[in-house]
C-alpha atoms as a PDB file:
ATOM      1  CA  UNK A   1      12.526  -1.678  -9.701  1.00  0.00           C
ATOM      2  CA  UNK A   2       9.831   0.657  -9.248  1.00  0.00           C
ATOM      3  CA  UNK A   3       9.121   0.819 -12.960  1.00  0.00           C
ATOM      4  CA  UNK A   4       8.894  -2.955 -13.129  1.00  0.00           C
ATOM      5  CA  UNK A   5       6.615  -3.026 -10.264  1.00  0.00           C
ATOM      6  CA  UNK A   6       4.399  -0.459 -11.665  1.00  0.00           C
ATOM      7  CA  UNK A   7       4.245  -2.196 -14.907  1.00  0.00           C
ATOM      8  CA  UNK A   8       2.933  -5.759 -12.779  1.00  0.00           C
ATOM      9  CA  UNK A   9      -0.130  -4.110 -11.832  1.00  0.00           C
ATOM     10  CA  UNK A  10      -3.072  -5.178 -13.301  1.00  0.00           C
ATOM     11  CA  UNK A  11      -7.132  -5.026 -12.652  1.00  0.00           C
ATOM     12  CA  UNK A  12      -8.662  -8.122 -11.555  1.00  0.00           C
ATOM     13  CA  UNK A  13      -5.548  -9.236  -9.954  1.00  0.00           C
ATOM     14  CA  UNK A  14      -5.458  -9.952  -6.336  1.00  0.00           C
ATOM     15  CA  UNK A  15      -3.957  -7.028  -4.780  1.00  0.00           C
ATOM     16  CA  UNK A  16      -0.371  -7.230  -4.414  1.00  0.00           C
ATOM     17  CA  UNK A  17       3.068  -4.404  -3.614  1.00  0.00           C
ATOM     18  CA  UNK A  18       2.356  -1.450  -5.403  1.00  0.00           C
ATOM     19  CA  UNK A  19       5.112   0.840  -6.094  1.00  0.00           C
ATOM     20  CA  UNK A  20       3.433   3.334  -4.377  1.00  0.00           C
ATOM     21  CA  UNK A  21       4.191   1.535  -1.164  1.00  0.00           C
ATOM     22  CA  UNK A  22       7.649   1.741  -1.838  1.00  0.00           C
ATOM     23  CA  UNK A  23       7.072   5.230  -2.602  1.00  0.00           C
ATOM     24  CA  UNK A  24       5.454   6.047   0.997  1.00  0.00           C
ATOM     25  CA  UNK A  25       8.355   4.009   2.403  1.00  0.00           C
ATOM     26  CA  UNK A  26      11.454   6.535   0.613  1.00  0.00           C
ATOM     27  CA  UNK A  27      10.607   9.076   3.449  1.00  0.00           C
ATOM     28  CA  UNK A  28      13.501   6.619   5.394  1.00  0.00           C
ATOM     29  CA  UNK A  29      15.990   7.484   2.669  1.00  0.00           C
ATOM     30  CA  UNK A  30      16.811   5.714  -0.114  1.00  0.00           C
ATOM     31  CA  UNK A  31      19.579   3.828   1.176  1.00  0.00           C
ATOM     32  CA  UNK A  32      17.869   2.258   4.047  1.00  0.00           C
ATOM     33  CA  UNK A  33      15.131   1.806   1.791  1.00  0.00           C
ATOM     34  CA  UNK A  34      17.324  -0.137  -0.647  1.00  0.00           C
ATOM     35  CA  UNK A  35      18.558  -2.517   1.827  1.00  0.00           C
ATOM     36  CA  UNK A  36      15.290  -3.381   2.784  1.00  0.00           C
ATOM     37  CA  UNK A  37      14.403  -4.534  -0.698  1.00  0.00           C
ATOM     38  CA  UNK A  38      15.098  -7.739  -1.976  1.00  0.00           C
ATOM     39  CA  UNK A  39      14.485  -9.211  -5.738  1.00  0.00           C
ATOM     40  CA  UNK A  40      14.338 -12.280  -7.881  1.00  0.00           C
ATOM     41  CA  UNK A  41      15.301 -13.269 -11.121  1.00  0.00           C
ATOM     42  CA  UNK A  42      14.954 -15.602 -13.541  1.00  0.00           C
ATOM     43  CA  UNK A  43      17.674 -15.471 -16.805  1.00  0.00           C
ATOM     44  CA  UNK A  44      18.068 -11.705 -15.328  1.00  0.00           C
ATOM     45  CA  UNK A  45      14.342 -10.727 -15.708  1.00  0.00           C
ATOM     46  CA  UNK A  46      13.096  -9.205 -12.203  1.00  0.00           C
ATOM     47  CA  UNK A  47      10.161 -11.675 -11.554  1.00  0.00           C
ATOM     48  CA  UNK A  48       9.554 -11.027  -8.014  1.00  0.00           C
ATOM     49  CA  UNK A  49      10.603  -8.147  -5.470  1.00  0.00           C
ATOM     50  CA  UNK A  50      10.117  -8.197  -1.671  1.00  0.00           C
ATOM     51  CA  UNK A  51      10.324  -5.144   1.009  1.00  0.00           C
ATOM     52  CA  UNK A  52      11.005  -5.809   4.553  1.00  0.00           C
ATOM     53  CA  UNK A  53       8.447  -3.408   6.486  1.00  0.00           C
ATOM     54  CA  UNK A  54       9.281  -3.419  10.002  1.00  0.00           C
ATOM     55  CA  UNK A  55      12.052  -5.794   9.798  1.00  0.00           C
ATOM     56  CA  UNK A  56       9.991  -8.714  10.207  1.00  0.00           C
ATOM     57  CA  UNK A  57       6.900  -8.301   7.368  1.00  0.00           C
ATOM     58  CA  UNK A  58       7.858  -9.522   3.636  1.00  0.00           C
ATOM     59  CA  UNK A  59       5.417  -7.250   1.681  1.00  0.00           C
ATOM     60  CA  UNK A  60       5.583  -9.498  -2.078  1.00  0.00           C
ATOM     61  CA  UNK A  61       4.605  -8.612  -5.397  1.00  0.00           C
ATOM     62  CA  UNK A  62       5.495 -11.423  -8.539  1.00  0.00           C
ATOM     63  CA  UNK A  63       5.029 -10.848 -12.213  1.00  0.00           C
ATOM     64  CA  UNK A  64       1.891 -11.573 -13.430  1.00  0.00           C
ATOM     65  CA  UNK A  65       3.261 -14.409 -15.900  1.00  0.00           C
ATOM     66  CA  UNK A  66       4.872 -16.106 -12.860  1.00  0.00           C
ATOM     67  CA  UNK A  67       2.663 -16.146 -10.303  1.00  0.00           C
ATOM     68  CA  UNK A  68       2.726 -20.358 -11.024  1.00  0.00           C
ATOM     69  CA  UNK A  69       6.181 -20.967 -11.788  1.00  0.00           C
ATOM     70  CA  UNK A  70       6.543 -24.084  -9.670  1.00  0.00           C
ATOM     71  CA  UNK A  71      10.498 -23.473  -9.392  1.00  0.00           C
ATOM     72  CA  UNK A  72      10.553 -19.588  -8.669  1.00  0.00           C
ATOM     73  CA  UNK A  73       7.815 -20.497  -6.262  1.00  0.00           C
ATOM     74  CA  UNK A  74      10.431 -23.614  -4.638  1.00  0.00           C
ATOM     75  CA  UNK A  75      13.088 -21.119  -4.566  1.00  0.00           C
ATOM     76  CA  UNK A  76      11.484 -17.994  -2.842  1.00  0.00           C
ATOM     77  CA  UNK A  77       9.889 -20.320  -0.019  1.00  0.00           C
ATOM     78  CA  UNK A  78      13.444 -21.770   0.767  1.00  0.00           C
ATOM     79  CA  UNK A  79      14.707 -18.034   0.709  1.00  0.00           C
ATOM     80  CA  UNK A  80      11.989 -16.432   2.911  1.00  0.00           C
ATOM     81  CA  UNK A  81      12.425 -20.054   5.672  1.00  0.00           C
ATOM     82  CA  UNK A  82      16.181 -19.295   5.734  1.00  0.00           C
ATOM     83  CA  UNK A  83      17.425 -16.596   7.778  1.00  0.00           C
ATOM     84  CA  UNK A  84      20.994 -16.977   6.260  1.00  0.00           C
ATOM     85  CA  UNK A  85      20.176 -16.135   2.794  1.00  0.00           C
ATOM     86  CA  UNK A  86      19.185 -12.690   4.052  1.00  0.00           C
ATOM     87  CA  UNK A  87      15.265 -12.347   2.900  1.00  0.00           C
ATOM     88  CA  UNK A  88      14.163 -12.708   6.952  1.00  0.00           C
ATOM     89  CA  UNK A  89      15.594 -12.656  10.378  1.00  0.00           C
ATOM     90  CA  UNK A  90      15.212 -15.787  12.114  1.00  0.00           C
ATOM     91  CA  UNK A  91      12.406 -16.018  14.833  1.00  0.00           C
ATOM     92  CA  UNK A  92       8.390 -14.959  14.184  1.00  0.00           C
ATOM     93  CA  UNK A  93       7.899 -13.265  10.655  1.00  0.00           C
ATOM     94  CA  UNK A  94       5.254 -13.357   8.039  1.00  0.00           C
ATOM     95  CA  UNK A  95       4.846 -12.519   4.469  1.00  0.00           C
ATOM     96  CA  UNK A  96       2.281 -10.620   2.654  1.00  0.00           C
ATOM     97  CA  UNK A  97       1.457 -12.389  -0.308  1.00  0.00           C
ATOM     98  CA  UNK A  98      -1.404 -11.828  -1.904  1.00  0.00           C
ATOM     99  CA  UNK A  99      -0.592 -13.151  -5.490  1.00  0.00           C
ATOM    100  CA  UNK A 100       1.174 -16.113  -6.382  1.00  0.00           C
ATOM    101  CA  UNK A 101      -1.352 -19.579  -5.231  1.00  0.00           C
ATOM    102  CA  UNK A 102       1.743 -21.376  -5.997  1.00  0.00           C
ATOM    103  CA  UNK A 103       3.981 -19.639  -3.020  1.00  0.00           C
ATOM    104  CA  UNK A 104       2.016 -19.596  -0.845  1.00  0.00           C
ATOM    105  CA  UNK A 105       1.079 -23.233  -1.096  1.00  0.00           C
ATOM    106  CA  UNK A 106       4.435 -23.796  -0.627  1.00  0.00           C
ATOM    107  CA  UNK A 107       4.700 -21.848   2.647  1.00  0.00           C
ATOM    108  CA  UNK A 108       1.439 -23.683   4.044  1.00  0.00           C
ATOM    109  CA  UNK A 109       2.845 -26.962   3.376  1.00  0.00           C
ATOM    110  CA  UNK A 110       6.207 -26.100   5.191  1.00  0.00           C
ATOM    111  CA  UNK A 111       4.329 -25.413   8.230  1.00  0.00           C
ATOM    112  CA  UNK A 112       3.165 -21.571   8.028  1.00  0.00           C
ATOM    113  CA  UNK A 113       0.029 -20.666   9.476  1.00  0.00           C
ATOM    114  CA  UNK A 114      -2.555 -17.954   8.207  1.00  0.00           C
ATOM    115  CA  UNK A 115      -2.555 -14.779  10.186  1.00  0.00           C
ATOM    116  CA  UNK A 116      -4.914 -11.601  10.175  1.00  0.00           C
ATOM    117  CA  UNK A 117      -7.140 -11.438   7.451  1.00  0.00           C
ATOM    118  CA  UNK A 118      -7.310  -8.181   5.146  1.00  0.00           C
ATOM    119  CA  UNK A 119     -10.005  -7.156   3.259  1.00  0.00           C
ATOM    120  CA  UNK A 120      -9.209  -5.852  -0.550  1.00  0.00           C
ATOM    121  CA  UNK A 121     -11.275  -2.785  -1.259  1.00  0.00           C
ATOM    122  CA  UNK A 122     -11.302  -1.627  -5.182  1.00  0.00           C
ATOM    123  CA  UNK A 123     -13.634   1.801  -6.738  1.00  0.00           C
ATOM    124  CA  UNK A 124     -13.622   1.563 -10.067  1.00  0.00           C
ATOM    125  CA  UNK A 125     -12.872   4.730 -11.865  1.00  0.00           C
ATOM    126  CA  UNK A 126     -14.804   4.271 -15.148  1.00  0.00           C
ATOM    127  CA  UNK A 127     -17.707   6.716 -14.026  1.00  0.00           C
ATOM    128  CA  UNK A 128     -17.104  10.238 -12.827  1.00  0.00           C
ATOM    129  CA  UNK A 129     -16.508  10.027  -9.036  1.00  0.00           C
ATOM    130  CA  UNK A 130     -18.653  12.215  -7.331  1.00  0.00           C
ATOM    131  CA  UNK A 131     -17.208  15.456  -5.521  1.00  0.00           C
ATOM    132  CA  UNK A 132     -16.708  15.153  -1.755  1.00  0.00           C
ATOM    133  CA  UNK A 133     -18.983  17.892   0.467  1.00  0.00           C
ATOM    134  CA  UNK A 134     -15.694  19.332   2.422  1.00  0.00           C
ATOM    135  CA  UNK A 135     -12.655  21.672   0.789  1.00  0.00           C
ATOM    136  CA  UNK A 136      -9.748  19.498  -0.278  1.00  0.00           C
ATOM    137  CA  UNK A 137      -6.717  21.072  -1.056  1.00  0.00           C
ATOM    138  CA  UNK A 138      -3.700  18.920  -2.358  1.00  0.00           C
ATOM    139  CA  UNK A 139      -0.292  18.990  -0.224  1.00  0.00           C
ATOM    140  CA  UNK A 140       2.664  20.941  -1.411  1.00  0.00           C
ATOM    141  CA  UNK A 141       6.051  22.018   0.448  1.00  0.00           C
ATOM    142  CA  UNK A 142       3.228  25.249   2.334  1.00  0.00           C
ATOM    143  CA  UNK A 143       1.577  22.525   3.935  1.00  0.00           C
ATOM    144  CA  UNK A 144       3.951  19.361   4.401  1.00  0.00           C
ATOM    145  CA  UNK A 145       3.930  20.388   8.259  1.00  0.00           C
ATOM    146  CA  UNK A 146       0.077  20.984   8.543  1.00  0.00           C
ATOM    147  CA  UNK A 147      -0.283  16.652   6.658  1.00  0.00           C
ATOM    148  CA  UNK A 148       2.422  15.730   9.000  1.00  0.00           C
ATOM    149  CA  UNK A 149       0.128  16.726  12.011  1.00  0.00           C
ATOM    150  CA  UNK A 150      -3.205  15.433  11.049  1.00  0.00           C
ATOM    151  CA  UNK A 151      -1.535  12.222   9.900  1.00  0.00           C
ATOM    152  CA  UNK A 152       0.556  11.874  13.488  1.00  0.00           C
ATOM    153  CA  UNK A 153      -2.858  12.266  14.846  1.00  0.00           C
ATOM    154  CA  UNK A 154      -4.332   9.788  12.526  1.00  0.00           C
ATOM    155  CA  UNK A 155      -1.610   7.026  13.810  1.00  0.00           C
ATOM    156  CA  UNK A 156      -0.977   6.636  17.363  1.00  0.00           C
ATOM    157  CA  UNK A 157       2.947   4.968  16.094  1.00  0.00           C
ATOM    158  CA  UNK A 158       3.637   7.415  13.190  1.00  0.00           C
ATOM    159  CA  UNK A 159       6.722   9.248  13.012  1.00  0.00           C
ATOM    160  CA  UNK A 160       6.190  11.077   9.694  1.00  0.00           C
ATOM    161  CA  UNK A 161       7.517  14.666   9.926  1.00  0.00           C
ATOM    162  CA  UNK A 162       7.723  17.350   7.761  1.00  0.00           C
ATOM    163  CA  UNK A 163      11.297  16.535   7.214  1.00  0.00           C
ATOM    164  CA  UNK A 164      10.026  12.929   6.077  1.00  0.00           C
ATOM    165  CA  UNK A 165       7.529  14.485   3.420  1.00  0.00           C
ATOM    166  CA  UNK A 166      10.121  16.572   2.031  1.00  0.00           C
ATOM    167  CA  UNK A 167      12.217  13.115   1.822  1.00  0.00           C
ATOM    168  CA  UNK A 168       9.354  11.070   0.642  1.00  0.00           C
ATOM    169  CA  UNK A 169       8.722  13.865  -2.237  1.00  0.00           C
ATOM    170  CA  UNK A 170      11.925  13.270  -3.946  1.00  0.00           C
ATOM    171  CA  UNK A 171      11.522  10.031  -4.809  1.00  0.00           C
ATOM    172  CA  UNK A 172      10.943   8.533  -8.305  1.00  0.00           C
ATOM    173  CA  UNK A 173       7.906   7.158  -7.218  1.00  0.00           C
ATOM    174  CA  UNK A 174       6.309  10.546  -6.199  1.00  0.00           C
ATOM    175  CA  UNK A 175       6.270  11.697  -9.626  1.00  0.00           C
ATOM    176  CA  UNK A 176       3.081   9.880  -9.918  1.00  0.00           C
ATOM    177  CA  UNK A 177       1.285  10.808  -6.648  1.00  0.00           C
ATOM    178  CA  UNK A 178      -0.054  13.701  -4.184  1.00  0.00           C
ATOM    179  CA  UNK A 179      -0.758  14.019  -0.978  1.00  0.00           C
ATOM    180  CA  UNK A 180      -4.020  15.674  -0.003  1.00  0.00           C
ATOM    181  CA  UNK A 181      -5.437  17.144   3.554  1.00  0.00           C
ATOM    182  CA  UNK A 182      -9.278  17.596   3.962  1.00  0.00           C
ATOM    183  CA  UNK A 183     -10.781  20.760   5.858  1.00  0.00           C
ATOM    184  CA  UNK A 184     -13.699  21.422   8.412  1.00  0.00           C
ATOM    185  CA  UNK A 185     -15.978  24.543   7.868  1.00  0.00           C
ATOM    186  CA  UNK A 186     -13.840  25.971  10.681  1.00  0.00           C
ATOM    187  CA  UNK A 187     -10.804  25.605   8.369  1.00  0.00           C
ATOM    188  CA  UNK A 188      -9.029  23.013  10.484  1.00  0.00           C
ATOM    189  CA  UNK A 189      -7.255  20.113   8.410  1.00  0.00           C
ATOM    190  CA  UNK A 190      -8.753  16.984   9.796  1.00  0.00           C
ATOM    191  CA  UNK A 191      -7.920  13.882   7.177  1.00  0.00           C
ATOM    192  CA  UNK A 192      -4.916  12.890   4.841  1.00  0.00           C
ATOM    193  CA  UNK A 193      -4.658  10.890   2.047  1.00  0.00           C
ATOM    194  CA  UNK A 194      -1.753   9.939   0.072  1.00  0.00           C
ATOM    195  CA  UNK A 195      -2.366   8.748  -3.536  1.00  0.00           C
ATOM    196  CA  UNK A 196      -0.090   6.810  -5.969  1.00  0.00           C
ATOM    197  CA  UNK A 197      -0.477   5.840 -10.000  1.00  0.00           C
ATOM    198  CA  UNK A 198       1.089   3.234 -11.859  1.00  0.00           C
ATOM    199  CA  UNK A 199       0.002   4.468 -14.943  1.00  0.00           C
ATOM    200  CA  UNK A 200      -2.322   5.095 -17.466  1.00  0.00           C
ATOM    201  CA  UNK A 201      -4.972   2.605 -17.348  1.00  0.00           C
ATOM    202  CA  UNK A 202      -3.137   0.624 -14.050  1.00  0.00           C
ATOM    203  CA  UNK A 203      -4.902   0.709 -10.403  1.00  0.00           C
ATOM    204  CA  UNK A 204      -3.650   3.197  -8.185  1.00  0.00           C
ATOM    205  CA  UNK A 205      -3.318   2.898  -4.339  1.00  0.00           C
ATOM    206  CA  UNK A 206      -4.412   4.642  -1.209  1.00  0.00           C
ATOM    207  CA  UNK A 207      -1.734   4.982   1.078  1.00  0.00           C
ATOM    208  CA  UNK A 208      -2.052   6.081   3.311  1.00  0.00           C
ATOM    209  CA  UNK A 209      -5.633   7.330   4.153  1.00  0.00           C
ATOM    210  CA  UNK A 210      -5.809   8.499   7.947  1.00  0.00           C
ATOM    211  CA  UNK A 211      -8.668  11.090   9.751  1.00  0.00           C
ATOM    212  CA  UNK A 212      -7.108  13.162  12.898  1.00  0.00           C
ATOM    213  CA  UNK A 213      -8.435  11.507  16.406  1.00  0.00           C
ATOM    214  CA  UNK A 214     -10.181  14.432  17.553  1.00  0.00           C
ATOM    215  CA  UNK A 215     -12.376  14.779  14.453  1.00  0.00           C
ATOM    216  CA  UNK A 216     -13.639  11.211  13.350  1.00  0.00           C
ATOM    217  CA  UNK A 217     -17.329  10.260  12.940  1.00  0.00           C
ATOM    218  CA  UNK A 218     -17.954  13.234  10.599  1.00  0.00           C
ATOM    219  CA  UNK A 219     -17.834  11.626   7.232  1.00  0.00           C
ATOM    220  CA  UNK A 220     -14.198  13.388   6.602  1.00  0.00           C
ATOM    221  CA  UNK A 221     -13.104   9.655   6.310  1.00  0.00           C
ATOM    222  CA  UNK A 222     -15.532   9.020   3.277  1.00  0.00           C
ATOM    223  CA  UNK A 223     -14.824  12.756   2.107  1.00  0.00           C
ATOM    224  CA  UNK A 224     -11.084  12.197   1.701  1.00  0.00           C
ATOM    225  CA  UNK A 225     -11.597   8.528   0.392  1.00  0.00           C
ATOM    226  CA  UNK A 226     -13.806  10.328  -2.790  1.00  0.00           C
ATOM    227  CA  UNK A 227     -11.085  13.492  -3.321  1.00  0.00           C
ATOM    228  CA  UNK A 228      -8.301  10.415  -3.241  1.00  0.00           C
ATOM    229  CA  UNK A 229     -10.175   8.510  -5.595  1.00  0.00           C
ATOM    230  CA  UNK A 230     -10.716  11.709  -8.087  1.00  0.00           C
ATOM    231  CA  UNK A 231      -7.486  12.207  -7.665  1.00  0.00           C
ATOM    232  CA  UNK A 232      -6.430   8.826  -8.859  1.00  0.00           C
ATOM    233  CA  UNK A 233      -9.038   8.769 -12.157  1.00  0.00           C
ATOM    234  CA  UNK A 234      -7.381  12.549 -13.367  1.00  0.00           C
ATOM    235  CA  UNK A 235      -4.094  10.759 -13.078  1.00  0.00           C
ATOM    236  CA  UNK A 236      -4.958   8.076 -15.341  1.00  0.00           C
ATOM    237  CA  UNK A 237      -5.878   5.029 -12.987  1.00  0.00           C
ATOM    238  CA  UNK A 238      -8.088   2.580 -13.848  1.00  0.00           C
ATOM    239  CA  UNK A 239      -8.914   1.803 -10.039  1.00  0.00           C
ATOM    240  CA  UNK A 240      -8.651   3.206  -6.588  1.00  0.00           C
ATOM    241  CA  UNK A 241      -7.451   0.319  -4.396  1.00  0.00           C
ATOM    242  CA  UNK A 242      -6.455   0.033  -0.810  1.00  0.00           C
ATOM    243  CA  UNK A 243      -6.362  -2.963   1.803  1.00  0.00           C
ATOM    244  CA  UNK A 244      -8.062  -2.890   4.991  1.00  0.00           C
ATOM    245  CA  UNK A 245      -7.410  -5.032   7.845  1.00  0.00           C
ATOM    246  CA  UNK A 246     -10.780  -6.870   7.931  1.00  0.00           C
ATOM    247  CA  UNK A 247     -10.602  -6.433  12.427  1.00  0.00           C
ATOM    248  CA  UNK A 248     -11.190  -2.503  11.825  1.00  0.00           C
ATOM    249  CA  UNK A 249     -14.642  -2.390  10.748  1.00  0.00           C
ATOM    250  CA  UNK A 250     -14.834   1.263  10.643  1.00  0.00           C
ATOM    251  CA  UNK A 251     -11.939   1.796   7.556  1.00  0.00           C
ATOM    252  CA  UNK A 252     -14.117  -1.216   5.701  1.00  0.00           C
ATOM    253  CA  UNK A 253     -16.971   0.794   6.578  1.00  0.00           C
ATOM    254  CA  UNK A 254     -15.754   4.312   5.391  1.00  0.00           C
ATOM    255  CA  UNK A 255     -14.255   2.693   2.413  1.00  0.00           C
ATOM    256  CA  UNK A 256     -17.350   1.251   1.077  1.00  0.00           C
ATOM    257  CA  UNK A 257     -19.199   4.663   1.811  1.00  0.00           C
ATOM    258  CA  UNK A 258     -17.214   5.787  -0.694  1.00  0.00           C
ATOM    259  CA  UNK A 259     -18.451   3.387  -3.282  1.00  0.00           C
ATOM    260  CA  UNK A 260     -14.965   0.785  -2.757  1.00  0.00           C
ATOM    261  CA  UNK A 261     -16.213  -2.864  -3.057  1.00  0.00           C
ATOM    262  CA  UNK A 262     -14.770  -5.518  -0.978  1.00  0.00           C
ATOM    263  CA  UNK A 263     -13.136  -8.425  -2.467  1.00  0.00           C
ATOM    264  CA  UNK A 264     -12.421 -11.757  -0.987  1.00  0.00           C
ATOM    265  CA  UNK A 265     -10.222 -11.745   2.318  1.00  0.00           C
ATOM    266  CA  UNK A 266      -6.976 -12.673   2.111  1.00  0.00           C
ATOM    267  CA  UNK A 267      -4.174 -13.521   5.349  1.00  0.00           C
ATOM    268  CA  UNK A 268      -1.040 -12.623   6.082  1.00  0.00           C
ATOM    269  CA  UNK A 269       1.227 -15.915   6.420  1.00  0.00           C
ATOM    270  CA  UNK A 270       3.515 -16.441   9.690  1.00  0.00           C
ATOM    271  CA  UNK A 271       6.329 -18.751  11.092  1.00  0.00           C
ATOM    272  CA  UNK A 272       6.312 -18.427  14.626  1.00  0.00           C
ATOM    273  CA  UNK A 273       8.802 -20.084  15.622  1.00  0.00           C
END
């Protein structure tokens, strides 16, 4: 499934799942990861695959050439309304569905509301990215424990560990990523990035991108944004991509420093009751 999902991204395409979320996400272990994915098909062709982040977020991605098929469309909304077909619990839950007009229509008309808006940020990675002012080195099993620590301090909820890394790292998906840390000129790692491909010629995606508490307002954001970006074009990538939530106006802000252009904003869609 992560092949298939790597091979539905696409430039100017509304940002959607990326396989490299799914490849941050194998640091729980595949199994529990696995159970938290679900898929559709259509004459056996995967057409649309779903991962439950949280236990109550639907993160979607749909194949390009069914974004508007009106009955795929029917049949997911049913699926994500009904908690006994095993796509949501019952109660408050939303969906992330950034692709797919038809979908998401029908959730609207079934009584969903629009939630927090997200901003789409995209860099282009035609022209040569330029070179970010700070040392960058890229994250191997020497420093799992020193990215573990800056990005614990990035994210007041984060439980990533060093243990996690190592179980993140042998995933499929990592094949096609790296993990990078950002110094000071006192040598202190102060921002991680974590950077996924889908391919030649496919955008990439930025996640995640955090700077450590103690050292923000120093440009390290807009430092590691640039090495994550180079990163992405010597892999291939036609893009660097990552979604902000449009509330934190200091990630939109850091992004676009480092030459990401924002795209229309899109919600997240909720049932609350």
């Amino acid at each position: 499934m992560i092949e298939v999902l790597a091979s539905w991204q696409q430039e100017n395409k509304s940002l959607q799942l990326h396989p490299g979320d799914l490849g941050w996400a194998w640091q729980i272990g595949a199994s529990e990861l696995a159970g938290r994915v679900r898929t559709w098909a259509v004459n056996g062709r995967p057409v649309a695959l779903g991962y439950l982040d949280g236990g109550t977020l639907l993160r979607l991605a749909i194949a390009p050439d069914a974004e508007n098929d009106q009955e795929l469309a029917s049949r997911m909304a049913d699926d994500v309304a009904d908690p006994s077909r095993g796509v949501l619990p019952g109660g408050p839950v939303a969906v992330e569905a950034r692709l797919g007009g038809v979908f998401r229509s029908r959730l609207l008309g079934a009584g969903w509301q629009a939630d927090e808006l997200w901003t789409p940020m995209i860099r282009d990675l035609v022209e040569p990215v330029p070179r970010p002012d700070v040392r960058i080195e890229e994250v191997g099993p020497e420093l799992a424990h020193a990215q573990a620590l800056v990005h614990r301090a990035s994210f007041e909820s984060s439980r990533f560990t060093d243990e996690r890394w190592h179980t993140m790292t042998t995933g499929p998906a990592y094949a096609a990523a790296r993990c990078l840390l950002a110094y000071d000129a006192q040598g202190s790692a102060v921002a991680t990035a974590t950077v996924w491909s889908a391919g030649e010629g496919r955008p990439g995606v930025l996640e995640p991108l955090g700077v450590h508490r103690d050292h923000r307002g120093h440009g390290y954001g807009r430092a590691i944004a640039l090495a994550a970006a180079s990163a992405l074009q010597e892999m291939g990538a036609s893009s660097a991509t990552v979604c902000a939530e449009s509330s934190n106006v200091g990630a939109v802000a850091t992004y676009s420093s480092a030459g990401f252009q924002s795209h229309p904003e899109v919600a997240d869609l909720v049932r609350v009751g």
